[in-house]
Protein backbone atom coordinates (compact mmCIF):
# COMPACT_ATOMS: atom_id res chain seq x y z
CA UNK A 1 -15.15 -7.93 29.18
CA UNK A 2 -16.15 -9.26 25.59
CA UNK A 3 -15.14 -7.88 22.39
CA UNK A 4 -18.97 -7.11 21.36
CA UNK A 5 -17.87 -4.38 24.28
CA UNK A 6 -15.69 -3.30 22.70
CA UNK A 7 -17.31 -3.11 19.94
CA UNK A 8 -20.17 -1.29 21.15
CA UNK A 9 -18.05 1.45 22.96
CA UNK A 10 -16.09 1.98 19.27
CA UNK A 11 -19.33 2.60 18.00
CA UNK A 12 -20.21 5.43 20.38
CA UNK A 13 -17.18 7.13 20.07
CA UNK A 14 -17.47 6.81 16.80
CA UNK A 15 -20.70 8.21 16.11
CA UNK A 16 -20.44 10.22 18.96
CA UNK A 17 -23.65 9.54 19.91
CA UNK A 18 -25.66 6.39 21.27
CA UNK A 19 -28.95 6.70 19.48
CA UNK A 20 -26.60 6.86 16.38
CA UNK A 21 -24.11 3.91 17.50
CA UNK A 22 -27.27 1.92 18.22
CA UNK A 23 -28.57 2.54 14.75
CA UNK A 24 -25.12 1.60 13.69
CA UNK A 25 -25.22 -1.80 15.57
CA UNK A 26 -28.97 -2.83 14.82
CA UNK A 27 -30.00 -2.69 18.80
CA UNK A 28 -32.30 -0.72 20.94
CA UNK A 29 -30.55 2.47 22.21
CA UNK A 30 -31.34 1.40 25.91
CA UNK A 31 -29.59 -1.96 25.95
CA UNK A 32 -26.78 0.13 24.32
CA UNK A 33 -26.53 2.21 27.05
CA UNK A 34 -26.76 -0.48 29.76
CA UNK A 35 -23.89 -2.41 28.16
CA UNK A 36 -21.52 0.70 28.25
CA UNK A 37 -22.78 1.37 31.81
CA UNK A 38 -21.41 -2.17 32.81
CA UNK A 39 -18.39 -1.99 30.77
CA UNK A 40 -17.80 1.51 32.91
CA UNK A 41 -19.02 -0.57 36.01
CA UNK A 42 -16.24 -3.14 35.21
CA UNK A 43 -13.10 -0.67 34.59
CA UNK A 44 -14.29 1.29 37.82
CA UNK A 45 -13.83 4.44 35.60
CA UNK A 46 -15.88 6.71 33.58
CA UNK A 47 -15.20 6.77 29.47
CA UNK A 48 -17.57 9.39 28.64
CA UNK A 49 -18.31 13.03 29.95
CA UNK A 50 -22.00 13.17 30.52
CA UNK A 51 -23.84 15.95 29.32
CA UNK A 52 -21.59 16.54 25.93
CA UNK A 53 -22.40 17.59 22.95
CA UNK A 54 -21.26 15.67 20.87
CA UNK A 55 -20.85 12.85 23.03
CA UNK A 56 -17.00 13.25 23.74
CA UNK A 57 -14.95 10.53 25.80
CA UNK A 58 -12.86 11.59 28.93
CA UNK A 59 -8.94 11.03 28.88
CA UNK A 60 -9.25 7.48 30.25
CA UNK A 61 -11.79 6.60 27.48
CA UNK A 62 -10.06 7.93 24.97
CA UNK A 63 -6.67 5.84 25.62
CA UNK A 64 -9.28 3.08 26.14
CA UNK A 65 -11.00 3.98 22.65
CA UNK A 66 -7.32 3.73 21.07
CA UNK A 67 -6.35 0.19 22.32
CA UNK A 68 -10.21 -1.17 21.53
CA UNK A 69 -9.70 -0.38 18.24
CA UNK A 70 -5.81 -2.55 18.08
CA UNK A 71 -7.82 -5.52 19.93
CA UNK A 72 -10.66 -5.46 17.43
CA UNK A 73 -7.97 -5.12 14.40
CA UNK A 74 -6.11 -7.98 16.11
CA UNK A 75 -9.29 -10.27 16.42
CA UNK A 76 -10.04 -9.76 13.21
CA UNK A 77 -6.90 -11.15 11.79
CA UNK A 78 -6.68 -14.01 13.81
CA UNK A 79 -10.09 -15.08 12.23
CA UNK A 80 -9.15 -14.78 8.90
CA UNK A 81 -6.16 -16.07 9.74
CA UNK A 82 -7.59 -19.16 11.14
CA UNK A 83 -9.95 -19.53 8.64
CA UNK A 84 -7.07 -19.60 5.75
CA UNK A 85 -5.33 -22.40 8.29
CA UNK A 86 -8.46 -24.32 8.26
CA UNK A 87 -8.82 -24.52 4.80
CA UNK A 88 -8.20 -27.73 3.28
CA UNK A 89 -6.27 -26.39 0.13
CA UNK A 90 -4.19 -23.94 1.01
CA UNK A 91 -3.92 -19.99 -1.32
CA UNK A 92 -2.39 -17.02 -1.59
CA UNK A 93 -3.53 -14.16 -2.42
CA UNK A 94 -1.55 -11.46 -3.71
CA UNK A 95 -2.05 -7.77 -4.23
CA UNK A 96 0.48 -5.91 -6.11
CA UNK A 97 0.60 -2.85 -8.59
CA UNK A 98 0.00 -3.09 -12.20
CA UNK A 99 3.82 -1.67 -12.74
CA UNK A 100 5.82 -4.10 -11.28
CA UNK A 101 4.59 -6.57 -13.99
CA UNK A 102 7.41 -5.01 -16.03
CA UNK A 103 9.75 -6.07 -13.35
CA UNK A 104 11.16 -9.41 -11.54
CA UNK A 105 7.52 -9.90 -10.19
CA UNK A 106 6.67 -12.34 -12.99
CA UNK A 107 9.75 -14.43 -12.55
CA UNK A 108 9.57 -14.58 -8.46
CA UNK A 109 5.90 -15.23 -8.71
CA UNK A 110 6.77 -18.12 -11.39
CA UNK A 111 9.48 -19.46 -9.08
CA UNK A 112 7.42 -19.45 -6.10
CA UNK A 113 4.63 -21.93 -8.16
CA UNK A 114 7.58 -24.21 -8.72
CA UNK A 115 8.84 -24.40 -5.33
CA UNK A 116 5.40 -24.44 -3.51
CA UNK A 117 3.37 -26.92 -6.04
CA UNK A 118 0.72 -27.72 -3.51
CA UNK A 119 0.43 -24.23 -2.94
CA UNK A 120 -2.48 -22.15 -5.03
CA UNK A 121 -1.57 -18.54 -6.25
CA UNK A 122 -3.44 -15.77 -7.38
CA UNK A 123 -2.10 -12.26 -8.31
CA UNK A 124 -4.99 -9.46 -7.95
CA UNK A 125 -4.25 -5.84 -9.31
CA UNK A 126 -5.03 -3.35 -6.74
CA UNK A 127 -3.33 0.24 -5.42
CA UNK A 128 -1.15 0.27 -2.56
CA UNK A 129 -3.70 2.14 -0.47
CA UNK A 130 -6.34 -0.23 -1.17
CA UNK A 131 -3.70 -3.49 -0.22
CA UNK A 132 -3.57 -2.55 2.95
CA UNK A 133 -7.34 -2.56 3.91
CA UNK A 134 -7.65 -5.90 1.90
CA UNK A 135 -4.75 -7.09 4.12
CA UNK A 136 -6.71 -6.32 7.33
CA UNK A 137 -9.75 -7.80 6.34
CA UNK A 138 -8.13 -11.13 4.96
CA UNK A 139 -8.83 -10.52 0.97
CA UNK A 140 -4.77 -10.74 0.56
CA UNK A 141 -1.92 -12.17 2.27
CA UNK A 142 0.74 -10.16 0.96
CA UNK A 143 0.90 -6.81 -1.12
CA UNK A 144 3.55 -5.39 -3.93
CA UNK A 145 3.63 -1.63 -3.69
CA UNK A 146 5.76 1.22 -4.38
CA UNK A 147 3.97 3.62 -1.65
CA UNK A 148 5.32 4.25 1.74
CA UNK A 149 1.79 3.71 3.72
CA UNK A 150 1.81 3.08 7.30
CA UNK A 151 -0.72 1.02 9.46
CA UNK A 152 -0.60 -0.65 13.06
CA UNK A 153 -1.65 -3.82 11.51
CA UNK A 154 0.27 -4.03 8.99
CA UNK A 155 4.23 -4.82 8.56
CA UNK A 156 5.97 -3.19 5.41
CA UNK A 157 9.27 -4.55 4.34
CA UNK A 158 11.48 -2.66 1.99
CA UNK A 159 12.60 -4.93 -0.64
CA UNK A 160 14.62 -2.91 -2.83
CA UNK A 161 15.22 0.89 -4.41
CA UNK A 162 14.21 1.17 -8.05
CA UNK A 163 16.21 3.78 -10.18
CA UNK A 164 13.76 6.28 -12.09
CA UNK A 165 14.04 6.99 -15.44
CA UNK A 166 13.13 9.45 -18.12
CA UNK A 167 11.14 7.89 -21.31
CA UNK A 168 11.14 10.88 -24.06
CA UNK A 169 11.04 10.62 -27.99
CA UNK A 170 13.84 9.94 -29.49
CA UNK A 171 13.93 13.38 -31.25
CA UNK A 172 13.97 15.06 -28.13
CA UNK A 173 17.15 16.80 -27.19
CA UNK A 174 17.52 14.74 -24.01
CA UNK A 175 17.80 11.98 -26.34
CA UNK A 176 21.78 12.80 -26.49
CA UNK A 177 22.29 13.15 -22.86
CA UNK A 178 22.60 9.16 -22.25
CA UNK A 179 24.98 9.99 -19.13
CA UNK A 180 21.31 10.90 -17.67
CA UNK A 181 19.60 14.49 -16.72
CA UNK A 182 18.66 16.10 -13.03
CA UNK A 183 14.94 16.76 -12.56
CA UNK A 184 15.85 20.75 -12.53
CA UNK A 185 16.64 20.00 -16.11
CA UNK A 186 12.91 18.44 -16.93
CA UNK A 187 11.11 20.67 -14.81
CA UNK A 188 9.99 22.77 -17.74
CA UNK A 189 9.04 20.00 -19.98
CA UNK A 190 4.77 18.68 -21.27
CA UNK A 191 5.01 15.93 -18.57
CA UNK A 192 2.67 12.86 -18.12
CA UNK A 193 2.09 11.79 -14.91
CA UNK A 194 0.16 8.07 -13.78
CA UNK A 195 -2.68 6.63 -12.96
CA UNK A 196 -5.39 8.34 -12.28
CA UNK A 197 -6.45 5.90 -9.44
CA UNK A 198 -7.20 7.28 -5.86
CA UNK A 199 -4.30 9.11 -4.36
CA UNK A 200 -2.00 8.85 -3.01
CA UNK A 201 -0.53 6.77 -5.71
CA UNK A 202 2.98 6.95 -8.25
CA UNK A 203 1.89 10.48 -9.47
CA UNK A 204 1.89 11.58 -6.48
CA UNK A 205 4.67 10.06 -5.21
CA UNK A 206 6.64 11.38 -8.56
CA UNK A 207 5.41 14.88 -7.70
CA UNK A 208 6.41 15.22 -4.00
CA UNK A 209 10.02 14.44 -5.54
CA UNK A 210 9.82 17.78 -7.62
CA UNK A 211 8.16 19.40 -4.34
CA UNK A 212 11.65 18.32 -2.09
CA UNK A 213 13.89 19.64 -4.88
CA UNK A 214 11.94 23.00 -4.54
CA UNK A 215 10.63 22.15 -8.32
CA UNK A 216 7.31 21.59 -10.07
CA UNK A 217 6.59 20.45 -13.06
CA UNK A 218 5.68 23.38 -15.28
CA UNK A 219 2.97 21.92 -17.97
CA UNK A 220 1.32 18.29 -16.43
CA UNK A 221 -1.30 15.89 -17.17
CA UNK A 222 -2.34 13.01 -15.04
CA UNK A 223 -3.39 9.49 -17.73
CA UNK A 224 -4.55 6.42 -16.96
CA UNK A 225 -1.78 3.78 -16.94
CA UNK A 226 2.18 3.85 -17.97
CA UNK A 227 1.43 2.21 -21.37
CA UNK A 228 -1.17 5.36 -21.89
CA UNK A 229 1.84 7.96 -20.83
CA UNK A 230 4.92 5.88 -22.79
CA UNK A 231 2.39 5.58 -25.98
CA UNK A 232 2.36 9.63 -25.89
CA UNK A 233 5.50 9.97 -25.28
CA UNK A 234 6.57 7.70 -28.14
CA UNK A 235 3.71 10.16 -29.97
CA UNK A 236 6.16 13.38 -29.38
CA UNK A 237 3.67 14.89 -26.78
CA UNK A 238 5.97 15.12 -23.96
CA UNK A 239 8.13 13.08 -21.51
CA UNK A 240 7.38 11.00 -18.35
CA UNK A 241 9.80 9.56 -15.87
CA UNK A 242 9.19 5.85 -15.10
CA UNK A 243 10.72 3.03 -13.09
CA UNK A 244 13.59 1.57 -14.60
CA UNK A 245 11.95 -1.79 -15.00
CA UNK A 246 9.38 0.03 -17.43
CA UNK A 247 12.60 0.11 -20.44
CA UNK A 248 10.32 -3.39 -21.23
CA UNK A 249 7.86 -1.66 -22.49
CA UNK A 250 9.02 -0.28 -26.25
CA UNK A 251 7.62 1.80 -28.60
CA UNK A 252 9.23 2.92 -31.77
CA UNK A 253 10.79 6.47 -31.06
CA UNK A 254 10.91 6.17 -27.28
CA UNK A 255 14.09 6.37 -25.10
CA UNK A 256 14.84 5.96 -21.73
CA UNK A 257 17.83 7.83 -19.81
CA UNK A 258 18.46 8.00 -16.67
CA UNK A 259 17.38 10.58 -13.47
CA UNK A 260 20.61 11.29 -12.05
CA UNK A 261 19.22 12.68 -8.71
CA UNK A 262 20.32 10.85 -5.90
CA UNK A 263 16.73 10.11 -4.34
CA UNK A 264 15.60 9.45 -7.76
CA UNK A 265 14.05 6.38 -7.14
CA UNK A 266 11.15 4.50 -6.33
CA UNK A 267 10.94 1.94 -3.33
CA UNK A 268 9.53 -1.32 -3.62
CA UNK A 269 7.50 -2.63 -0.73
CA UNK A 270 6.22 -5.43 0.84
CA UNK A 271 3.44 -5.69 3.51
CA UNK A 272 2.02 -8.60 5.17
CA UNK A 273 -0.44 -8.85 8.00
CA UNK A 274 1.96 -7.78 11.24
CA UNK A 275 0.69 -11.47 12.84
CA UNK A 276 1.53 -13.60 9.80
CA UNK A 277 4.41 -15.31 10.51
CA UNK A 278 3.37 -18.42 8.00
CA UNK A 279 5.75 -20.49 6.28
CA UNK A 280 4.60 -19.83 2.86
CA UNK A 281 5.45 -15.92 4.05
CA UNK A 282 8.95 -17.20 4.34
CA UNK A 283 9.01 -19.18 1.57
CA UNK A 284 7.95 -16.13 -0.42
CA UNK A 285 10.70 -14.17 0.65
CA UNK A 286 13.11 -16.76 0.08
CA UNK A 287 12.19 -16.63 -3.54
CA UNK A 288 12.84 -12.96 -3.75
CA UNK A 289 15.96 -12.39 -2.24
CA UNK A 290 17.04 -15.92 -4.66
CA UNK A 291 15.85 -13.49 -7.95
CA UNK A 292 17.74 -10.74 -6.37
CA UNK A 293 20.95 -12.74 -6.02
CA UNK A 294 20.71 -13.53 -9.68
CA UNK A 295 20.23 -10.37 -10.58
CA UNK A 296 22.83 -9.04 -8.22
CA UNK A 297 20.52 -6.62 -6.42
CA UNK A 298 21.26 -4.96 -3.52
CA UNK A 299 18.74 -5.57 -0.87
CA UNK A 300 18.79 -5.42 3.38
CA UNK A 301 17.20 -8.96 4.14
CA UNK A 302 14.02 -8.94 5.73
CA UNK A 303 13.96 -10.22 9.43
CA UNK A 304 11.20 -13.17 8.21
């Protein structure tokens, strides 16, 4: 068995069809078919029930189907793996989201430069969602995210729990309440959420906190980015809640109390390829949990 096998049966199931799987794959249908008859030959067992339509895969082929799909992920990895071992100077990449900027990500990605000098570094915006399929196919090593997003081939660490906060102007009556309000108490408030990026994504993450408190925000309106949302708030047009790391970010008029909810936070993750056991992984997790001793952060150390 080969993986183009496997690849050709993923294809079928896929498409559900072998005319368009062969389309898919650039071959003649017929040579198609001949290669899953042999792969059938070689497991002694059918994958497909003849005669469907669609084309639908028996039980056997459809746990087959399922573990094709881990072994292709797998191979994949290990190639771009290898080819980031081959390569004579040695990078890495790294995904993250544009609000952790405001946080310690600066100063562990500036203390990671110092301790790995021979080591190249390059920080590339993107959403959690999209980190993980640039993981997979070797664009990233490692991605900063605040989104709980699972994948089979790809390890998520929790680094830490960031308190939430509520930016509002500084006329607003919340203002006075520097002990910190419960999100019943901002339910009814003009409310800015962000980004507008594909979902999921923090706004949507900030709303399915309302939705397990039985709440939702009464008057909403998705922007662009946090400064966009803090610059209106700091405008009198409403309030936003925020990670506590975004109190950086000042405007004239704006305050920030806290959301005194007890799951009022947002996590902090991050993922890595689940084969990627390199040394500059470790190193890079040394540097964070260093920051977070300095900052006396709590944190559960990662099993790297």
């Amino acid at each position: 068995m080969e993986l183009r096998h496997l690849r050709y049966f993923v294809a079928v199931v896929e498409e559900q069809s072998f005319t368009k799987a062969a389309e898919k794959l650039f071959i003649a249908q017929p040579p198609l078919s001949r290669q899953i008859q042999n792969l059938e030959n070689e497991l002694g067992i059918q994958l497909f029930e003849r005669g469907s339509r669609p084309l639908q895969t028996t039980q056997a082929g459809q746990f087959f189907y399922q573990h094709a799909v881990k072994l292709l992920s797998n191979a994949e990895e290990i190639k771009a793996m290898t080819k980031r071992v081959g390569t004579t100077d040695r990078v890495m990449r790294m995904g993250f989201v544009a609000s952790l900027l405001y946080g310690l990500l600066p100063r562990i990605t500036y203390l990671f430069r110092q301790q790995q000098p021979n080591l190249k570094v390059e920080l590339i915006e993107m959403s959690t969602k999209d980190q993980i399929q640039a993981l997979k196919e070797g664009r990233i090593d490692v991605g900063f995210g605040r989104l709980r997003i699972s994948d089979a081939a790809v390890r998520r660490v929790l680094l830490r729990e960031e308190p939430l906060m509520v930016a509002v102007h500084s006329s607003h009556p919340f203002s006075n309440k520097t002990e910190g309000v419960y999100l019943a108490e901002i339910a009814e408030e003009n409310m800015f959420f962000y980004p507008t990026t594909s979902k999921p994504n923090f706004s949507t993450q900030m709303q399915s906190i309302f939705s397990e408190h039985g709440l939702e925000p009464r008057y909403s309106k998705e922007v662009r980015e946090i400064q966009l949302a803090l610059g209106l708030v700091a405008a009198g047009e409403g309030i936003c809640v925020v990670p506590d790391s975004a109190r950086t970010i000042q405007f004239p008029h704006l305050k920030y109390i806290p959301l005194l909810d007890a799951d009022a936070f947002s996590p902090i993750f991050l993922a890595t390829r689940n084969l990627d056991e390199s040394e500059d992984i470790h190193a890079l997790f040394d540097c964070i949990y260093q920051i977070y001793d300095l900052e006396a952060i709590k944190y559960d150390r990662a099993g790297f």
